[in-house]
N, C-alpha and C. Protein backbone atom coordinates (compact mmCIF):
# COMPACT_ATOMS: atom_id res chain seq x y z
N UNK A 1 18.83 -0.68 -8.61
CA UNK A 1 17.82 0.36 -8.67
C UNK A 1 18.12 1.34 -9.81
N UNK A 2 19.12 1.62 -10.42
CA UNK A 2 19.69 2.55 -10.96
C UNK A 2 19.58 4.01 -11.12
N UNK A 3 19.66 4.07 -9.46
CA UNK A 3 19.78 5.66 -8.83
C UNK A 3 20.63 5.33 -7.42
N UNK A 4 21.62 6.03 -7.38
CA UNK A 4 22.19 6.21 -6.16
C UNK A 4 21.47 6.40 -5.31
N UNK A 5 20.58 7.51 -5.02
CA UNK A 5 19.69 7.82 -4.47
C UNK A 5 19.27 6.80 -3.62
N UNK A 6 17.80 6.75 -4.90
CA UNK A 6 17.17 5.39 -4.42
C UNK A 6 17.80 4.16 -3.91
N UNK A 7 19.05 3.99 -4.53
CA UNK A 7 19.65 2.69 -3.72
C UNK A 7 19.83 2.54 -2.66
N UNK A 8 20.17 4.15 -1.69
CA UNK A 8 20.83 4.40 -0.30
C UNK A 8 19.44 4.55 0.59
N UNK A 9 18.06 4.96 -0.42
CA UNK A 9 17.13 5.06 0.40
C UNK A 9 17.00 3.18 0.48
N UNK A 10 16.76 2.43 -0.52
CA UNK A 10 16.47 1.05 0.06
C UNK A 10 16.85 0.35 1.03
N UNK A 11 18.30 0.92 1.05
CA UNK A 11 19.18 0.09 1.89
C UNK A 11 18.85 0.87 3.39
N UNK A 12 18.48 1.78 3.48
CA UNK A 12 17.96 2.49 5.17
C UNK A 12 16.91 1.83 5.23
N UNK A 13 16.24 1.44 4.11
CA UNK A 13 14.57 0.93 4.82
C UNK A 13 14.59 -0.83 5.00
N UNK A 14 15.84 -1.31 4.68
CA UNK A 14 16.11 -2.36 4.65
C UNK A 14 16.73 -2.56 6.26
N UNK A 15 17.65 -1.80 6.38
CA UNK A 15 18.66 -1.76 7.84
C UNK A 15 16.92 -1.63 8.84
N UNK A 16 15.81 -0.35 8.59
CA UNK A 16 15.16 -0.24 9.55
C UNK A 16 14.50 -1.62 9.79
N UNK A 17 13.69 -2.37 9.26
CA UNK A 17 12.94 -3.26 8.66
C UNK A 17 13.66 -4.70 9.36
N UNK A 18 15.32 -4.53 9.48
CA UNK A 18 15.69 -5.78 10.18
C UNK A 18 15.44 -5.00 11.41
N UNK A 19 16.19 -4.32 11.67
CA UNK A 19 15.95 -3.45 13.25
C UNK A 19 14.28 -3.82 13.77
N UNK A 20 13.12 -3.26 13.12
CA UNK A 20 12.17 -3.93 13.67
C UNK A 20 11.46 -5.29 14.13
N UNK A 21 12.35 -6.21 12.92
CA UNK A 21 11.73 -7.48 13.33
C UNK A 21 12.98 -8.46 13.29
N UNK A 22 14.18 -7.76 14.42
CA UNK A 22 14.98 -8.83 15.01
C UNK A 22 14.50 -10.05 15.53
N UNK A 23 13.56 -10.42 16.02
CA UNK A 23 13.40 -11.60 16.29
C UNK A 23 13.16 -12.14 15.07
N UNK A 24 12.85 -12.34 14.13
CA UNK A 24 12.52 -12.86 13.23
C UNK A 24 13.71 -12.90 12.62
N UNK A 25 14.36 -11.85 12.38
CA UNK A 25 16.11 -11.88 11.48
C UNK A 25 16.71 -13.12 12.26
N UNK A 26 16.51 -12.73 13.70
CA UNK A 26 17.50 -13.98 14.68
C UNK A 26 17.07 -15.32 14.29
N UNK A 27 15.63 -15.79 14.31
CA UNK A 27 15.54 -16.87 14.19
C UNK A 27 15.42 -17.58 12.73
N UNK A 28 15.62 -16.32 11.39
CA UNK A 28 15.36 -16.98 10.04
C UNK A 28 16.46 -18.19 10.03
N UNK A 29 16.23 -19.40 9.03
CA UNK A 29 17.54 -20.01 8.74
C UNK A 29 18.85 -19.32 8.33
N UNK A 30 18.00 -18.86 7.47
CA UNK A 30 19.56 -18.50 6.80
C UNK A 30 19.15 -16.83 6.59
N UNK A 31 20.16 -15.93 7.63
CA UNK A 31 20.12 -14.74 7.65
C UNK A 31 20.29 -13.97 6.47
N UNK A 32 21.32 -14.22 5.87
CA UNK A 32 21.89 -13.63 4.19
C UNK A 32 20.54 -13.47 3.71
N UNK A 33 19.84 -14.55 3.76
CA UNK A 33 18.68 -15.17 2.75
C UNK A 33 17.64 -13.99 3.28
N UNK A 34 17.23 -14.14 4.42
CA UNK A 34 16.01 -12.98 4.91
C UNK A 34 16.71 -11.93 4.30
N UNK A 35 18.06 -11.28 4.57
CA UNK A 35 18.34 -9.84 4.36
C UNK A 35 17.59 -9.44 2.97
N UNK A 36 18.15 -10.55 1.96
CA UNK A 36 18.00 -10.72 0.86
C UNK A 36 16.53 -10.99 -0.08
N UNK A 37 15.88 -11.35 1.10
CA UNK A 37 14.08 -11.67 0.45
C UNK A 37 13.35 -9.87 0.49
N UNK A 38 13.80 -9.50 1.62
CA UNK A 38 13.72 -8.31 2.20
C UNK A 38 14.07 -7.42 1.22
N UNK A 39 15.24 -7.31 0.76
CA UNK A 39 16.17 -6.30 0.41
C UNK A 39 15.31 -6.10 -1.53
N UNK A 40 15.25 -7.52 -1.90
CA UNK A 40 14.43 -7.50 -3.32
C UNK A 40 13.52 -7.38 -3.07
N UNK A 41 11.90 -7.70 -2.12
CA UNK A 41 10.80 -7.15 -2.28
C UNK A 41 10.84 -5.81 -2.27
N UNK A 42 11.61 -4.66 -1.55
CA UNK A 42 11.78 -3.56 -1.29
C UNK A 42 11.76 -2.74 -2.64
N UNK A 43 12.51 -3.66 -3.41
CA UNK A 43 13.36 -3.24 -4.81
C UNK A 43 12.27 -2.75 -5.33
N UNK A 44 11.76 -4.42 -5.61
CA UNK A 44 10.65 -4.62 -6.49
C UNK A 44 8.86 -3.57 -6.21
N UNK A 45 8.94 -3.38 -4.87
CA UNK A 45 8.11 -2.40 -4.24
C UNK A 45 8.07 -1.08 -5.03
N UNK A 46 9.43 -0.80 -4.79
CA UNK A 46 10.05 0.69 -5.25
C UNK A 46 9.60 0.93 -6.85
N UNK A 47 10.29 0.09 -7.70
CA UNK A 47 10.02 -0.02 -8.94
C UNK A 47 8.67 -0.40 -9.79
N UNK A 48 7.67 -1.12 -8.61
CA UNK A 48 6.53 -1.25 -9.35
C UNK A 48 5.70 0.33 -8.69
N UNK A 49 5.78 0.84 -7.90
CA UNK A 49 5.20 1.79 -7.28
C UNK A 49 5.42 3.34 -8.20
N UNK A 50 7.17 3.43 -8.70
CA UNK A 50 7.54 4.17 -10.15
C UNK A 50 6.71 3.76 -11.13
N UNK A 51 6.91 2.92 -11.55
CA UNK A 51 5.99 2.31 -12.78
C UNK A 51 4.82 2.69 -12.68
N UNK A 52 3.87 2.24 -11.51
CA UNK A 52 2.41 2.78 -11.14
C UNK A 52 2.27 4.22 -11.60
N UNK A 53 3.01 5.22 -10.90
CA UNK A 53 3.00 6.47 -10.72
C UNK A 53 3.46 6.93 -12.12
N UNK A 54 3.94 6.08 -12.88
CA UNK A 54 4.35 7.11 -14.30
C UNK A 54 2.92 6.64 -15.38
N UNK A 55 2.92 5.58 -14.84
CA UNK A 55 1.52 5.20 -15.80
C UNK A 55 0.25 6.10 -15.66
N UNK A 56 0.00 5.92 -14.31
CA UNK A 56 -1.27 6.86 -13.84
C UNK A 56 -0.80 8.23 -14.17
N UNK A 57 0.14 8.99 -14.05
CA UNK A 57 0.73 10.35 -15.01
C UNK A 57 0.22 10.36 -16.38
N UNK A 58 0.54 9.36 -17.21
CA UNK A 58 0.59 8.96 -18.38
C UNK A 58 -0.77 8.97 -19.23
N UNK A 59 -1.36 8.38 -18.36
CA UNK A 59 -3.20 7.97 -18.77
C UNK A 59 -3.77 9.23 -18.69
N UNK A 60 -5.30 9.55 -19.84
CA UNK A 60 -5.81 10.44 -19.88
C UNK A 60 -7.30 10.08 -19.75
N UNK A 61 -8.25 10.43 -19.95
CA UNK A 61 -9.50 10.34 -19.23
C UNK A 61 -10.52 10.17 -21.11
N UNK A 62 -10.86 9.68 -21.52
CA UNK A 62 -11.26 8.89 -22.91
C UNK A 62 -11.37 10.05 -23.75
N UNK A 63 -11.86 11.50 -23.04
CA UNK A 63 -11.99 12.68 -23.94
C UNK A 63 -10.67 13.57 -24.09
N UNK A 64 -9.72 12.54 -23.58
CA UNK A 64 -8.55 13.38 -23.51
C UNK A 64 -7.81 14.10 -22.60
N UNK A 65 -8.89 14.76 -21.48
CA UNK A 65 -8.57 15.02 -20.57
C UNK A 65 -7.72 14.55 -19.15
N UNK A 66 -6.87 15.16 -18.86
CA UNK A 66 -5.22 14.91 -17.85
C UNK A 66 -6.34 14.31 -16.89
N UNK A 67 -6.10 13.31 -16.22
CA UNK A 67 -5.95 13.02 -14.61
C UNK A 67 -5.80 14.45 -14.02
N UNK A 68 -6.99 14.63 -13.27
CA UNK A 68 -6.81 15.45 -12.08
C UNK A 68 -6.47 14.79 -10.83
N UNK A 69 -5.85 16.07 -9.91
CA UNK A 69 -5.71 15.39 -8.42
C UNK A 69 -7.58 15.21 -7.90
N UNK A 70 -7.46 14.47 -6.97
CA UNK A 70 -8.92 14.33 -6.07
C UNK A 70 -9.49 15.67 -6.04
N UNK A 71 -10.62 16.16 -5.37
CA UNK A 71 -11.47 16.79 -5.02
C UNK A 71 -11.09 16.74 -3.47
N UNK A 72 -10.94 17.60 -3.21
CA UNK A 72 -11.16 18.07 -1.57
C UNK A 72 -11.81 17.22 -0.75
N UNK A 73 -13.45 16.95 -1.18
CA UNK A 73 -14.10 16.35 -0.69
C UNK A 73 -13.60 14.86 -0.96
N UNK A 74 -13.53 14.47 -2.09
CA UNK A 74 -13.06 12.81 -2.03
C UNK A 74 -11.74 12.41 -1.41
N UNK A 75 -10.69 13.96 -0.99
CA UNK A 75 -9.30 13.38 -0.46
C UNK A 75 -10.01 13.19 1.23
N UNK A 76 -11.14 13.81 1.42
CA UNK A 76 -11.35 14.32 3.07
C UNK A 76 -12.80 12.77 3.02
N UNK A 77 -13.13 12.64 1.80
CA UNK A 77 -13.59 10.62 2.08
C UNK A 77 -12.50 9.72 2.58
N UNK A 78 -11.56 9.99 1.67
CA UNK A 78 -10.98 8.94 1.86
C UNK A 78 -10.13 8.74 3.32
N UNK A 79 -9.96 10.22 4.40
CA UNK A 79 -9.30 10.08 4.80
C UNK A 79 -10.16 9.72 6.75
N UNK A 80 -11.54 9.91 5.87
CA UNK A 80 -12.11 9.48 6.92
C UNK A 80 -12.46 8.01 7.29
N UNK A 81 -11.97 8.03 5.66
CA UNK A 81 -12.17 5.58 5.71
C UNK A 81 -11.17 4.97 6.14
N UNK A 82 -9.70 6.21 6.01
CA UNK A 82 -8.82 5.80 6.74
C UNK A 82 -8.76 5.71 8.40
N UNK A 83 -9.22 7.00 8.85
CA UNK A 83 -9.39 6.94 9.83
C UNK A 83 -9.84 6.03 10.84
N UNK A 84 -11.22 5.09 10.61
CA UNK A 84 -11.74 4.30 11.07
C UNK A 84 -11.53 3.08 11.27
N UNK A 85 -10.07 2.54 10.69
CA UNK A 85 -9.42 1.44 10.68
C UNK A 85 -8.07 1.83 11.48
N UNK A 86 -7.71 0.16 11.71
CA UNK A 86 -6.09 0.19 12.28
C UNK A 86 -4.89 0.56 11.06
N UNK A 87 -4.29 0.60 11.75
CA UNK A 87 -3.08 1.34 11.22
C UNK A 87 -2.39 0.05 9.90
N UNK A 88 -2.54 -0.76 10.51
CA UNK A 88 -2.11 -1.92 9.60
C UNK A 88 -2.98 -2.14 8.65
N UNK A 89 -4.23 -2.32 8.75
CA UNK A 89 -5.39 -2.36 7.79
C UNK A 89 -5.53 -1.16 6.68
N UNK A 90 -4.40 0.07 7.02
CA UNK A 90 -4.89 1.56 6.23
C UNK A 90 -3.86 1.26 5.18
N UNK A 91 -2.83 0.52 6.04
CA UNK A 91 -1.77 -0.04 5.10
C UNK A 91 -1.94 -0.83 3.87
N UNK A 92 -2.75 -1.94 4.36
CA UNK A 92 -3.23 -2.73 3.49
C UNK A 92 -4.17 -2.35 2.66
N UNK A 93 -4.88 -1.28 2.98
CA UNK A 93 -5.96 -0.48 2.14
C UNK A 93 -5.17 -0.02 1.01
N UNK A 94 -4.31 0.78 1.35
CA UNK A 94 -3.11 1.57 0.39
C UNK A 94 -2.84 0.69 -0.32
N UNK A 95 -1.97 0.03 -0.03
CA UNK A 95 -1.19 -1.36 -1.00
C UNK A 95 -2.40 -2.09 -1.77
N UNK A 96 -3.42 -2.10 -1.43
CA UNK A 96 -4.85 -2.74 -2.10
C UNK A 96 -4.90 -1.97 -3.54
N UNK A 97 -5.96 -0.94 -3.03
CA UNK A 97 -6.45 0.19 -3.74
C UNK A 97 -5.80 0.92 -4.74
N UNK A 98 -4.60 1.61 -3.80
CA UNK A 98 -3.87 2.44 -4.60
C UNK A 98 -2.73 2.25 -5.17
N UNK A 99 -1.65 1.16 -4.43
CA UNK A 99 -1.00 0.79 -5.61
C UNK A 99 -1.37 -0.41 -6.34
N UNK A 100 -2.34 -1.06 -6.25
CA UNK A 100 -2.85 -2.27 -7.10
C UNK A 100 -1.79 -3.55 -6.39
N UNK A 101 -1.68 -3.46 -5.56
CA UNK A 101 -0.82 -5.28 -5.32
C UNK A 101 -1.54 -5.91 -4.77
N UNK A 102 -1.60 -7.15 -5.15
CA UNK A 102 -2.88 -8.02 -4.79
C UNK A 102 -2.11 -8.87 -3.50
N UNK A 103 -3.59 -9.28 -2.86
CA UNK A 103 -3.34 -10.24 -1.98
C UNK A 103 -1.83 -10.63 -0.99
N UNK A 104 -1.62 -11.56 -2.02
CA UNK A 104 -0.26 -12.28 -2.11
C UNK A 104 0.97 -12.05 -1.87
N UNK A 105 0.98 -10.47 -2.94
CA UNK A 105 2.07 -9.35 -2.50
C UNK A 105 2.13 -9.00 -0.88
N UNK A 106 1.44 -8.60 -0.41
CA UNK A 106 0.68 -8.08 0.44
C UNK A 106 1.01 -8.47 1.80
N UNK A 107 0.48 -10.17 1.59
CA UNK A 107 1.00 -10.63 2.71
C UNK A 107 2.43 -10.88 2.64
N UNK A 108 3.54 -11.29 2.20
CA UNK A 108 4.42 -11.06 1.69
C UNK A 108 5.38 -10.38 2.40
N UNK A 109 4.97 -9.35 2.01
CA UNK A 109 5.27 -7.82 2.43
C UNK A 109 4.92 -7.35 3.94
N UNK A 110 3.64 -7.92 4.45
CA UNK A 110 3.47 -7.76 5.66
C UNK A 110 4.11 -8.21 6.95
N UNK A 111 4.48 -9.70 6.50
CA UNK A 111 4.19 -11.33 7.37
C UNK A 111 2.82 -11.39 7.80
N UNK A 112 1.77 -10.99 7.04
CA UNK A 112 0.60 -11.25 7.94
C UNK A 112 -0.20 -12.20 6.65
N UNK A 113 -0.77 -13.41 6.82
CA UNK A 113 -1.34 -14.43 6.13
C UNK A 113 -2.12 -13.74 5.64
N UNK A 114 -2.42 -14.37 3.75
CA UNK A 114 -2.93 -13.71 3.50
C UNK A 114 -4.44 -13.78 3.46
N UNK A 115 -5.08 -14.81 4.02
CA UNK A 115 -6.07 -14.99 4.54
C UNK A 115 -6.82 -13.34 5.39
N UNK A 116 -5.97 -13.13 6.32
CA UNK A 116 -6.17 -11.99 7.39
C UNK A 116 -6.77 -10.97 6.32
N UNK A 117 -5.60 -10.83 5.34
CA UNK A 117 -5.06 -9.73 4.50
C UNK A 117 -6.88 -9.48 4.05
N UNK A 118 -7.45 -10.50 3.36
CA UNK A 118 -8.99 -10.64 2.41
C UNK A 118 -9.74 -10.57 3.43
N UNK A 119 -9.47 -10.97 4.63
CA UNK A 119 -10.79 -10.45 5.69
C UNK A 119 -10.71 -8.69 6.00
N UNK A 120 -9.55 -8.47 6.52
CA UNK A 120 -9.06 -7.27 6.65
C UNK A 120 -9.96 -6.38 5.78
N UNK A 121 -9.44 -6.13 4.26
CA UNK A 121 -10.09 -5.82 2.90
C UNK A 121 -11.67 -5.75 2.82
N UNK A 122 -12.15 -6.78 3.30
CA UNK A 122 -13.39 -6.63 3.22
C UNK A 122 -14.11 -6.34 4.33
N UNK A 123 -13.74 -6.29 5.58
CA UNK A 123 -14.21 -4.76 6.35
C UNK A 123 -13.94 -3.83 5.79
N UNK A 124 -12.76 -3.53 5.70
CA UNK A 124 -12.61 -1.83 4.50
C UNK A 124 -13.78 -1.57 4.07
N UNK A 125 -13.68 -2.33 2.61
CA UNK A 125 -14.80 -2.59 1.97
C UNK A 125 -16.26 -2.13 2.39
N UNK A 126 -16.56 -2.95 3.90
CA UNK A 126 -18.15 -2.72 4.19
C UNK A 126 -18.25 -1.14 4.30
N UNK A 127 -16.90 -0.70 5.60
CA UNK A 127 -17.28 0.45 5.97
C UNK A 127 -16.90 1.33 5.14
N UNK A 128 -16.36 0.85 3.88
CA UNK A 128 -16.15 2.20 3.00
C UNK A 128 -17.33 2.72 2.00
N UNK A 129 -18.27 1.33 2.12
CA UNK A 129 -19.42 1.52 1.53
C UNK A 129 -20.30 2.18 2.46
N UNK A 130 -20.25 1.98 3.96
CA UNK A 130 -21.38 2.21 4.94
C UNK A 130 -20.83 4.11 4.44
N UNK A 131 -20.17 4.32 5.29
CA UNK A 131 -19.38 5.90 4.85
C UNK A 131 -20.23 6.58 3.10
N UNK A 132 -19.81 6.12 2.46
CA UNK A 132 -19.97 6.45 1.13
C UNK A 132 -21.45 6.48 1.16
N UNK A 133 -21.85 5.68 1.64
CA UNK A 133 -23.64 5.79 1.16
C UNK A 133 -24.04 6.72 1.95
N UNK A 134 -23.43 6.80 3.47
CA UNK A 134 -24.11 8.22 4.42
C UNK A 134 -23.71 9.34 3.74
N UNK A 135 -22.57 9.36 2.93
CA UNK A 135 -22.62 10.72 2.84
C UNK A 135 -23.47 11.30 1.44
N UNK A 136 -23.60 10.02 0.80
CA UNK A 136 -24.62 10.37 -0.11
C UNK A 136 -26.10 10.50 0.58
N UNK A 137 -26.52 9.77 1.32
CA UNK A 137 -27.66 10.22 1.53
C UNK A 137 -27.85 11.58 2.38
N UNK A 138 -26.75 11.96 2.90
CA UNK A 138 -27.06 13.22 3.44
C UNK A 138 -26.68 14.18 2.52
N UNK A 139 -26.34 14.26 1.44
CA UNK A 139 -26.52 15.33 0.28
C UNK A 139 -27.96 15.18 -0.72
N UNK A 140 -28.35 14.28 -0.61
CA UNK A 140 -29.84 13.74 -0.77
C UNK A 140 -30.84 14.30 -0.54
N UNK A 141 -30.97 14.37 1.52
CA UNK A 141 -31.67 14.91 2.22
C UNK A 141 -31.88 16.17 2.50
């Protein structure tokens, strides 16, 4: 990782992460190997999620202008599109949307096929459109 820091945080989210899905640690073949699939997606998580976040810092808006934070109103959209989904799906929304990892990553990262993952997504999807259009039409009306 090349931060102490960050290294000691990976390795807690690594220790939690077996702790949650002991059955699965118990029954992998080769334990080393899970610790280890685990322990580098985490890495690789960490470091593309830095990367994300220094880029989107980085980028300016075509007239020059900084990236602003959201609008009140678009942080209090989004948190109502969150709302309306499961907890796992808000997850996958996140990992979608906002840090850009596709699919694949995703499931991966989850254990959940990534089949689920693209159905999942595209409920989002409907109801983030159903949402979005009510609230336009009630500024409309």
């Amino acid at each position: 990782m090349g931060d102490r820091e960050a290294g000691k945080d990976v390795t807690q989210e690594v220790f939690l992460r077996a702790l949650q899905a002991r059955a699965e640690f118990s029954s992998a073949a080769s334990q080393l190997g899970w610790l280890y699939r685990i322990t580098t997606n985490n890495c690789l998580n960490r470091l593309r999620d830095a990367r994300r976040r220094r880029d989107a810092l980085e980028r300016t808006w075509n007239d020059g202008e900084p990236i602003t934070h959201p609008t009140t109103e678009a942080a209090l959209t989004v948190r109502a599109l969150l709302e309306r989904v499961p907890e796992d799906t808000q997850e996958m929304a996140v990992y979608y949307f906002i840090d850009q990892m596709s699919q694949d990553e995703i499931s991966l990262l989850m254990s959940i096929p990534r089949r689920t993952i693209g159905y999942r997504l595209e409920q989002f999807r409907a109801q983030a459109l159903e949402v979005i259009g009510n609230g336009r039409e009630e500024r409309v009306s």
